[in-house]
N, C-alpha and C. Protein backbone atom coordinates (compact mmCIF):
# COMPACT_ATOMS: atom_id res chain seq x y z
N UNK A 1 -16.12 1.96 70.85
CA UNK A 1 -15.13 1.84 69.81
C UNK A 1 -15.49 0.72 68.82
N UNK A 2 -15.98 -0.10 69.48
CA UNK A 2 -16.81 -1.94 68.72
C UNK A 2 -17.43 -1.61 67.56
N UNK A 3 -18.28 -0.17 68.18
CA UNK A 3 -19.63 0.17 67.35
C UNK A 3 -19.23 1.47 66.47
N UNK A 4 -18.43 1.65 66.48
CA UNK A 4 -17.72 2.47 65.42
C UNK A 4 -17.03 1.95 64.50
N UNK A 5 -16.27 0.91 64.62
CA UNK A 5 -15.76 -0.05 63.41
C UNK A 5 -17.07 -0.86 62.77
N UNK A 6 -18.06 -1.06 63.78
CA UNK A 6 -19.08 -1.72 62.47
C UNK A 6 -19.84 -1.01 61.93
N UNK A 7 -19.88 0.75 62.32
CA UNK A 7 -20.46 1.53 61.11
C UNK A 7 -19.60 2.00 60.36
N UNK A 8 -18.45 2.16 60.51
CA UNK A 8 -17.53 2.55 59.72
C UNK A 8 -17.23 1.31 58.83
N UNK A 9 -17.60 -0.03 58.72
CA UNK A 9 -17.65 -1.13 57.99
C UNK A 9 -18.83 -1.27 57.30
N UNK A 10 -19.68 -0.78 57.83
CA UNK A 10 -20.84 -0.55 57.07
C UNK A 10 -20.82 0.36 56.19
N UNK A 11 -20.82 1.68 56.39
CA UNK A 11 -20.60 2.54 55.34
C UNK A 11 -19.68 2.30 54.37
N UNK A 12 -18.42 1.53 54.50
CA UNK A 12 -17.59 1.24 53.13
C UNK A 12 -18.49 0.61 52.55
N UNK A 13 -18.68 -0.63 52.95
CA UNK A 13 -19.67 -1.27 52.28
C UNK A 13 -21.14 -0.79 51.42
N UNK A 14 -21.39 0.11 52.12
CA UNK A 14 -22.43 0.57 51.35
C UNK A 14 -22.26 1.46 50.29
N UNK A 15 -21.11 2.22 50.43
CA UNK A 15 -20.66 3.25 49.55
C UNK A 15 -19.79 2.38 48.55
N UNK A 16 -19.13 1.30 48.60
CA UNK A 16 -18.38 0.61 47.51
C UNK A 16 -19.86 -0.57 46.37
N UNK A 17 -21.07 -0.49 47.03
CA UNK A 17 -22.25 -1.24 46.39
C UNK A 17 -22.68 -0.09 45.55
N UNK A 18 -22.50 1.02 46.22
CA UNK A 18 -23.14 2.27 45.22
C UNK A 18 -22.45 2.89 44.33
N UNK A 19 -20.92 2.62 44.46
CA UNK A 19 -20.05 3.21 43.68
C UNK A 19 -20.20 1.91 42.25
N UNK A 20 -19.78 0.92 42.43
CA UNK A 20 -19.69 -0.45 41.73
C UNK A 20 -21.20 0.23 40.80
N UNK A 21 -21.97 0.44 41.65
CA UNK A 21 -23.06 0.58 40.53
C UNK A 21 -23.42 1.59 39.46
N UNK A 22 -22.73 2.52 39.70
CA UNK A 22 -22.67 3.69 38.83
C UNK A 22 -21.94 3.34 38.04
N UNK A 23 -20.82 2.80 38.52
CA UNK A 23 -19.92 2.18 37.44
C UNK A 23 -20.23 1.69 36.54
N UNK A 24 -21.20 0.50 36.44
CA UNK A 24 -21.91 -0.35 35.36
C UNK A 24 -22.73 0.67 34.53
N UNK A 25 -23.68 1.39 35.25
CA UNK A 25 -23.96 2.35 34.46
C UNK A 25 -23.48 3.03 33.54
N UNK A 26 -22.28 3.77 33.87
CA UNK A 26 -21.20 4.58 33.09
C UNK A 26 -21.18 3.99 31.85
N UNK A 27 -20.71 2.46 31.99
CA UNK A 27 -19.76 1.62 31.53
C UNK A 27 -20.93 1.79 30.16
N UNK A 28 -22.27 1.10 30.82
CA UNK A 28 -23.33 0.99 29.78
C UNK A 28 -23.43 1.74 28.55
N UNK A 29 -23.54 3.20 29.64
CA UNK A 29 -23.59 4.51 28.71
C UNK A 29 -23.14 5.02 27.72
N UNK A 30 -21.83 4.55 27.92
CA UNK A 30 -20.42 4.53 27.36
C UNK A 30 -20.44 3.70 25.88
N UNK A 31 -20.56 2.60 26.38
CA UNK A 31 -20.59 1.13 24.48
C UNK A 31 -21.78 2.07 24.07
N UNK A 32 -22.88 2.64 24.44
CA UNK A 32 -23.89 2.52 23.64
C UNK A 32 -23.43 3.88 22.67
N UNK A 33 -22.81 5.07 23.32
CA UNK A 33 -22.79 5.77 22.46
C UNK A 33 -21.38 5.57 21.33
N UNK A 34 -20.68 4.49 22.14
CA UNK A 34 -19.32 4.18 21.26
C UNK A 34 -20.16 3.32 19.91
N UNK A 35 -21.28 2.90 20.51
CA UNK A 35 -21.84 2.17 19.26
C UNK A 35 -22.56 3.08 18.16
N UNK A 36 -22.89 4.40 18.37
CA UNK A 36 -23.54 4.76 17.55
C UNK A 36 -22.00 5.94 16.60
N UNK A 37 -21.96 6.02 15.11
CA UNK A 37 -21.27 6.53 14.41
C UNK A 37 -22.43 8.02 13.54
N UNK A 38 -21.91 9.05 13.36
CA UNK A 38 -22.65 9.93 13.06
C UNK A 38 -21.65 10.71 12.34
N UNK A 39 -21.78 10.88 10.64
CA UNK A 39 -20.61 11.78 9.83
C UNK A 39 -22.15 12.49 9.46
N UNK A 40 -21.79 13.98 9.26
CA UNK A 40 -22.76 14.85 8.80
C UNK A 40 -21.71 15.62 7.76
N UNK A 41 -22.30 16.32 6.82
CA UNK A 41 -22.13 17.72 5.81
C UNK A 41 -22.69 18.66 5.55
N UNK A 42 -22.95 19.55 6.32
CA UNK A 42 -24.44 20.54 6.40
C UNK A 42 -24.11 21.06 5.20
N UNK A 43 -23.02 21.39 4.29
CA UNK A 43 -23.01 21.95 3.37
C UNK A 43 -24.01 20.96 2.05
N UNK A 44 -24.02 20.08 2.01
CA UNK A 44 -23.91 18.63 1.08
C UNK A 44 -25.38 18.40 1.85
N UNK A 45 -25.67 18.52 2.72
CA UNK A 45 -27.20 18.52 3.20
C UNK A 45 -27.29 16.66 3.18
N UNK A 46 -26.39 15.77 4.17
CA UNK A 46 -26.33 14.59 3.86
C UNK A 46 -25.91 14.33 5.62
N UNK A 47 -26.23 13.19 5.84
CA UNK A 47 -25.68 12.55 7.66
C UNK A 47 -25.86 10.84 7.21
N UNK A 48 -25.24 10.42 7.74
CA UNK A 48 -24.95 8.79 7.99
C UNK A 48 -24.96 8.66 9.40
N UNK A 49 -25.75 7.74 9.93
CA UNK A 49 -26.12 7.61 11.47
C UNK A 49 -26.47 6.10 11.34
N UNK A 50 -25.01 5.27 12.06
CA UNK A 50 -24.72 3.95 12.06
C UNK A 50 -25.10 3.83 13.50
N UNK A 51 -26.24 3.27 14.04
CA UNK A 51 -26.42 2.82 15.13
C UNK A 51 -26.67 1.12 15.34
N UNK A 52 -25.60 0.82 15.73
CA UNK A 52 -25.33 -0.81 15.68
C UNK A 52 -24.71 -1.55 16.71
N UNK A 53 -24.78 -1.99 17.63
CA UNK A 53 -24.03 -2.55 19.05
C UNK A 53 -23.18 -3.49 18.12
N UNK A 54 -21.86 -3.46 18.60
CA UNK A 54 -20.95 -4.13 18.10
C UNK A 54 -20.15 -3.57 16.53
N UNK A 55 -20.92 -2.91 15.54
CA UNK A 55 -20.24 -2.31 14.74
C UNK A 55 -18.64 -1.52 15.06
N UNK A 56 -18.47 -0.80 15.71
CA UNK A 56 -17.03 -0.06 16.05
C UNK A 56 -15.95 -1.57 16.79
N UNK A 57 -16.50 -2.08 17.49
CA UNK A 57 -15.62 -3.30 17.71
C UNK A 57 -15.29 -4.21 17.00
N UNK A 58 -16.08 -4.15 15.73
CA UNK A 58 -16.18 -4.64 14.57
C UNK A 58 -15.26 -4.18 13.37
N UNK A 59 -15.27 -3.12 12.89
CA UNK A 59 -14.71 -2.19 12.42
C UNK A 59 -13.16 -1.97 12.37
N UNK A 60 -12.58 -2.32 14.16
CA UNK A 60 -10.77 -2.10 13.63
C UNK A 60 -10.38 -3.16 12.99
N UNK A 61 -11.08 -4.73 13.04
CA UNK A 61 -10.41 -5.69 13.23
C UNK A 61 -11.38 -6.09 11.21
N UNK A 62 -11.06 -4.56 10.68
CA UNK A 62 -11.14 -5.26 9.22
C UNK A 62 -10.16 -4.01 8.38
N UNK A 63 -10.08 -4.17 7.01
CA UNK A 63 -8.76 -3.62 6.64
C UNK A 63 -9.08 -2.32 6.90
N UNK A 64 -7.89 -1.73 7.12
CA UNK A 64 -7.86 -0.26 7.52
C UNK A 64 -8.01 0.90 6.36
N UNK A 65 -8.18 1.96 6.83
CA UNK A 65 -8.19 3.62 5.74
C UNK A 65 -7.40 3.45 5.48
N UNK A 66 -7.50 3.62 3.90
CA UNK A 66 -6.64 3.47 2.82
C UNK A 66 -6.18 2.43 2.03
N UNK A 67 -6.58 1.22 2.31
CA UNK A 67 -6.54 -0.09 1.77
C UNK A 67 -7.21 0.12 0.79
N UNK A 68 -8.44 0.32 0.37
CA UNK A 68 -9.28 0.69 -0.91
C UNK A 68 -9.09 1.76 -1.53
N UNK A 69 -8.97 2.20 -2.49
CA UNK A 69 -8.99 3.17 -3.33
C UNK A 69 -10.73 4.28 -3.20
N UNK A 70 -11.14 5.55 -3.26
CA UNK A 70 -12.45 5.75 -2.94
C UNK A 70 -13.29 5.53 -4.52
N UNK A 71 -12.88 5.45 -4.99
CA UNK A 71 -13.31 4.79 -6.27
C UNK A 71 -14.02 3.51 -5.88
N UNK A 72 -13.59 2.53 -5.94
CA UNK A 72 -13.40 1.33 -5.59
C UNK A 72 -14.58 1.06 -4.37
N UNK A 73 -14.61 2.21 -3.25
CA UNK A 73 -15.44 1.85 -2.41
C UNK A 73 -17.04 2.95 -3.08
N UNK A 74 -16.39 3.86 -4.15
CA UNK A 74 -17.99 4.25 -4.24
C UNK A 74 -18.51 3.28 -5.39
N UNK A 75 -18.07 2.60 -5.72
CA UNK A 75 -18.84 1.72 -7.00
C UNK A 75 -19.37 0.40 -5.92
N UNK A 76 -18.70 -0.06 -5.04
CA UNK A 76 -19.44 -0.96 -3.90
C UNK A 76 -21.11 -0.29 -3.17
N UNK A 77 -20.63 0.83 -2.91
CA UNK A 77 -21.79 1.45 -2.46
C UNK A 77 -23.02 1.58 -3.01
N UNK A 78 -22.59 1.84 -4.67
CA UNK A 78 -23.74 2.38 -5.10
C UNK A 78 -24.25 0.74 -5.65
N UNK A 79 -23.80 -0.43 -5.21
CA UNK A 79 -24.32 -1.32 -5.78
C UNK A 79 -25.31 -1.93 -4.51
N UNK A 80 -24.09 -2.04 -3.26
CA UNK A 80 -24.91 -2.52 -2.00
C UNK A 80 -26.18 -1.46 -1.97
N UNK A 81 -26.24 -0.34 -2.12
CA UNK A 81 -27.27 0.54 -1.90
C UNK A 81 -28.50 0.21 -2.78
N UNK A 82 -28.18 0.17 -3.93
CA UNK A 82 -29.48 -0.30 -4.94
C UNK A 82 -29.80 -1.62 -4.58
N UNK A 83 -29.10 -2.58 -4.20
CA UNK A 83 -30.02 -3.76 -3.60
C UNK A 83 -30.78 -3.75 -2.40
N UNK A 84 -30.28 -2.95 -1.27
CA UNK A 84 -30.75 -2.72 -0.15
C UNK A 84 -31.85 -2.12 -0.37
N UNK A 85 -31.76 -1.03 -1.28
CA UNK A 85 -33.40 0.30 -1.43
C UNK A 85 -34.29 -1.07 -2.28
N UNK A 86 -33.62 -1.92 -2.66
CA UNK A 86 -34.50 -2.78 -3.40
C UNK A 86 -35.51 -3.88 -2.58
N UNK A 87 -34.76 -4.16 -1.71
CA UNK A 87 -34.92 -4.86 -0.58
C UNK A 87 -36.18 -3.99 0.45
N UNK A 88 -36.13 -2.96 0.53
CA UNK A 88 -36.74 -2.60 1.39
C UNK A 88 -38.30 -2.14 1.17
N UNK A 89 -38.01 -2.15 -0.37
CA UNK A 89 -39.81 -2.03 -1.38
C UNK A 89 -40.31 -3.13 -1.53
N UNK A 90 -39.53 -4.53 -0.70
CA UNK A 90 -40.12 -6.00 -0.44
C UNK A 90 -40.15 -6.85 0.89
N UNK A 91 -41.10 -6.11 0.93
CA UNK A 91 -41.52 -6.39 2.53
C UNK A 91 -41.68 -7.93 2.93
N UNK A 92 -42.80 -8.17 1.80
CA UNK A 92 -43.33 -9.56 1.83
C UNK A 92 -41.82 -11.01 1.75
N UNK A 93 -41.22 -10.57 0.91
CA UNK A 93 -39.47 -11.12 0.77
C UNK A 93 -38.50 -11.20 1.59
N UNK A 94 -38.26 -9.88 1.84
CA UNK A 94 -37.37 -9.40 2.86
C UNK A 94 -37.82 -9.13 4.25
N UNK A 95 -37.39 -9.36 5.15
CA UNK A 95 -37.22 -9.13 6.61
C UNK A 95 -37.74 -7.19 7.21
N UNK A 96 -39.03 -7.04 7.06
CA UNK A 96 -38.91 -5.40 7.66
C UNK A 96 -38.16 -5.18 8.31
N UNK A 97 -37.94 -5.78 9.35
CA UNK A 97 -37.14 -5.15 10.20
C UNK A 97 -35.58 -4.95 10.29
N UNK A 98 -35.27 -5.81 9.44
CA UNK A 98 -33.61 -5.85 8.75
C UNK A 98 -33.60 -4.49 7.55
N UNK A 99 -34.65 -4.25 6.96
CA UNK A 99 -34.60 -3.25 6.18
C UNK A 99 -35.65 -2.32 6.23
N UNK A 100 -35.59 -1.47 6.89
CA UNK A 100 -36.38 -0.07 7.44
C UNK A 100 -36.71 0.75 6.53
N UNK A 101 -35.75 1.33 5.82
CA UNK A 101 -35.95 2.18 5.29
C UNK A 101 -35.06 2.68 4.33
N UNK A 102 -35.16 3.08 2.93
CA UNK A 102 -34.22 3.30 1.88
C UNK A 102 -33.08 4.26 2.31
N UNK A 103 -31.81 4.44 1.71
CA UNK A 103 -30.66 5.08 2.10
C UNK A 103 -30.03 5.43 0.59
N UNK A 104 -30.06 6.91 0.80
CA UNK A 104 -30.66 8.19 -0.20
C UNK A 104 -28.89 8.25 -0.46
N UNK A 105 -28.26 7.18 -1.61
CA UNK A 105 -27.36 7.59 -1.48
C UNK A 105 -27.00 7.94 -3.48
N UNK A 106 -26.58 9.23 -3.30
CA UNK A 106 -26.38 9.61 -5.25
C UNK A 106 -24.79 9.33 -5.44
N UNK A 107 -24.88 8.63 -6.43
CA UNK A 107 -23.73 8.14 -7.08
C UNK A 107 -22.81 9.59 -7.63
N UNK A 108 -23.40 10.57 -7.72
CA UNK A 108 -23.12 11.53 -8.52
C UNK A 108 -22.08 12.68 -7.17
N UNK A 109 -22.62 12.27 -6.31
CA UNK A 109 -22.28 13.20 -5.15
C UNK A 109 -20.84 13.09 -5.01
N UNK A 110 -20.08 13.48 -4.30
CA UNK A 110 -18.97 13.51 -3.72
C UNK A 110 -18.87 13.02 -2.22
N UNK A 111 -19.19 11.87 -1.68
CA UNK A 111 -19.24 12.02 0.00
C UNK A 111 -17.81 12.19 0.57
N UNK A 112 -17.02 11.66 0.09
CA UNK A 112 -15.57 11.87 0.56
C UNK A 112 -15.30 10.44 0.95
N UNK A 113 -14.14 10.19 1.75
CA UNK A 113 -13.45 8.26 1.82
C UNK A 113 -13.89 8.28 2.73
N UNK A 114 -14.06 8.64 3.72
CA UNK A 114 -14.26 8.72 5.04
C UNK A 114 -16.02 7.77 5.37
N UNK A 115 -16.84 8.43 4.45
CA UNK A 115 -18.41 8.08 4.45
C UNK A 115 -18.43 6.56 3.65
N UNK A 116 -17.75 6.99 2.82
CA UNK A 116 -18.03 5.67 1.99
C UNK A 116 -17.47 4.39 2.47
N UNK A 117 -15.77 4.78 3.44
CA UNK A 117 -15.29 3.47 3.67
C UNK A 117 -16.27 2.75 4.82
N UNK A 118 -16.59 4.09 5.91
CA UNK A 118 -17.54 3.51 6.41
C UNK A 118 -18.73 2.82 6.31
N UNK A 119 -19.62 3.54 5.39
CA UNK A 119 -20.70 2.66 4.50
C UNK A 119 -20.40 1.29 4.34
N UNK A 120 -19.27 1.10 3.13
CA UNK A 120 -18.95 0.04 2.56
C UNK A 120 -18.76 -1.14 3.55
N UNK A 121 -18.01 -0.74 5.00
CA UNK A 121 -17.72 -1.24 5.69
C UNK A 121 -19.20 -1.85 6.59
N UNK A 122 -19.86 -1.04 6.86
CA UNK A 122 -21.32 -1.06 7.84
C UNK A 122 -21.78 -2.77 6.76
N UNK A 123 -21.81 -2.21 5.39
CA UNK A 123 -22.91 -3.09 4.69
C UNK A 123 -22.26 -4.59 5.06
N UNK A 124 -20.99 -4.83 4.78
CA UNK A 124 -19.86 -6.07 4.84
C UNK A 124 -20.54 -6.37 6.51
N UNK A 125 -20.82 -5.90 7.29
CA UNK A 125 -20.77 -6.30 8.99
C UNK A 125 -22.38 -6.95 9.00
N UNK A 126 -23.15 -5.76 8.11
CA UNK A 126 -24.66 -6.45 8.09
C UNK A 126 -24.76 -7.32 7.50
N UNK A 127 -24.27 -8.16 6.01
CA UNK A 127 -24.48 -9.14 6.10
C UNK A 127 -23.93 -10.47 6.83
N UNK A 128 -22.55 -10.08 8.05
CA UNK A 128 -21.88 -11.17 8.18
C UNK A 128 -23.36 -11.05 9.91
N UNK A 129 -23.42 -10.11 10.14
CA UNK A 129 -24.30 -10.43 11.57
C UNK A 129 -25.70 -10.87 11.28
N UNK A 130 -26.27 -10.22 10.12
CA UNK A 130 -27.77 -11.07 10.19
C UNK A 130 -27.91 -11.95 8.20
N UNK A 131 -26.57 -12.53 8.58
CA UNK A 131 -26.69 -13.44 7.43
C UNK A 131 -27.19 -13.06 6.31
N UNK A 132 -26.92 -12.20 5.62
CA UNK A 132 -27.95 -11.70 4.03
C UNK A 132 -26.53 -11.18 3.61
N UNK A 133 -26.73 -12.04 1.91
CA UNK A 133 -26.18 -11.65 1.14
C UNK A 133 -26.59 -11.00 0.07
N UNK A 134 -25.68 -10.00 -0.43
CA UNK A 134 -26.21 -8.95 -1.59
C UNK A 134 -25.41 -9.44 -2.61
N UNK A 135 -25.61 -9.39 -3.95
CA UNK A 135 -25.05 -9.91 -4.55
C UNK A 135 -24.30 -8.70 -5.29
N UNK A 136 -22.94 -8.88 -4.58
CA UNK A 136 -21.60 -8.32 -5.02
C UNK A 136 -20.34 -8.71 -5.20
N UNK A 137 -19.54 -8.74 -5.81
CA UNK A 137 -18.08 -9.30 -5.49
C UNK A 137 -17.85 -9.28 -4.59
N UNK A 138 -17.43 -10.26 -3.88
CA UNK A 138 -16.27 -10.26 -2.58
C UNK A 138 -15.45 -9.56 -2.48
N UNK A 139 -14.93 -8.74 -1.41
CA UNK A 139 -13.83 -7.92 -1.73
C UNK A 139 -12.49 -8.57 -1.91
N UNK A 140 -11.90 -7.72 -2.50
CA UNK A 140 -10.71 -8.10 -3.08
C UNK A 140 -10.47 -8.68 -4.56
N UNK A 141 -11.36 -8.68 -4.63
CA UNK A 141 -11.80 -9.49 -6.56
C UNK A 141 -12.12 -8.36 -7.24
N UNK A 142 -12.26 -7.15 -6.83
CA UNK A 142 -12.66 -6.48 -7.67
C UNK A 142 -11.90 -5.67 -8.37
């Protein structure tokens, strides 16, 4: 009976080390894809793919949809965007690895509020996490 309570103490134990650990896993699995944001338009032939640890936790705790007008956030865009594509044809200046690669965005298009607040929003988080400023109005001044 001795030796049945210490495998039956054993096996919790072993099964609560293996459970605990999947858990972390999950957990992992979980932020990373909460971290990545993906709006597509197959019609519009256009995708935005925000992959950023910490961006979405980032994100509630600034003003919410509908605070800006989409006006308002596409004239931000198309300004952060031309400095950034500017940025990224200066390697020697700028940081490669902060700026990868140009972001194909036409002023002319229609993306909808949804893309842009996000955009607008992504650019505001990149410069507060790796310190670079673009030179734009602050929001709210504008």
């Amino acid at each position: 009976m001795k030796n049945l309570i210490y495998i039956l103490f054993i096996g919790i134990v072993l099964y609560s080390c293996t459970s605990t650990k999947n858990r972390n896993i999950n957990a992992t699995s979980t932020n990373t894809k909460s971290d990545t944001i993906r709006i597509a338009n197959d019609s519009l032939e256009y995708e935005i793919l925000i992959i950023e640890p910490g961006f979405n936790s980032w994100i509630v705790t600034q003003r919410p949809r509908g605070f800006y007008s989409e006006r308002f956030l596409e004239t931000r865009n198309n300004l952060y965007v031309t400095q950034y594509n500017q940025r990224v044809l200066q390697p020697l200046r700028f940081d490669p690895n902060l700026y990868v690669q140009q972001i194909n965005y036409d002023s002319f298009t229609h993306y909808g509020y949804e893309v842009n607040y996000l955009l607008y929003n992504y650019f505001l988080y990149f410069e507060q996490r790796y310190k670079q400023r673009f030179i734009v109005s602050r929001r709210g001044s504008f």
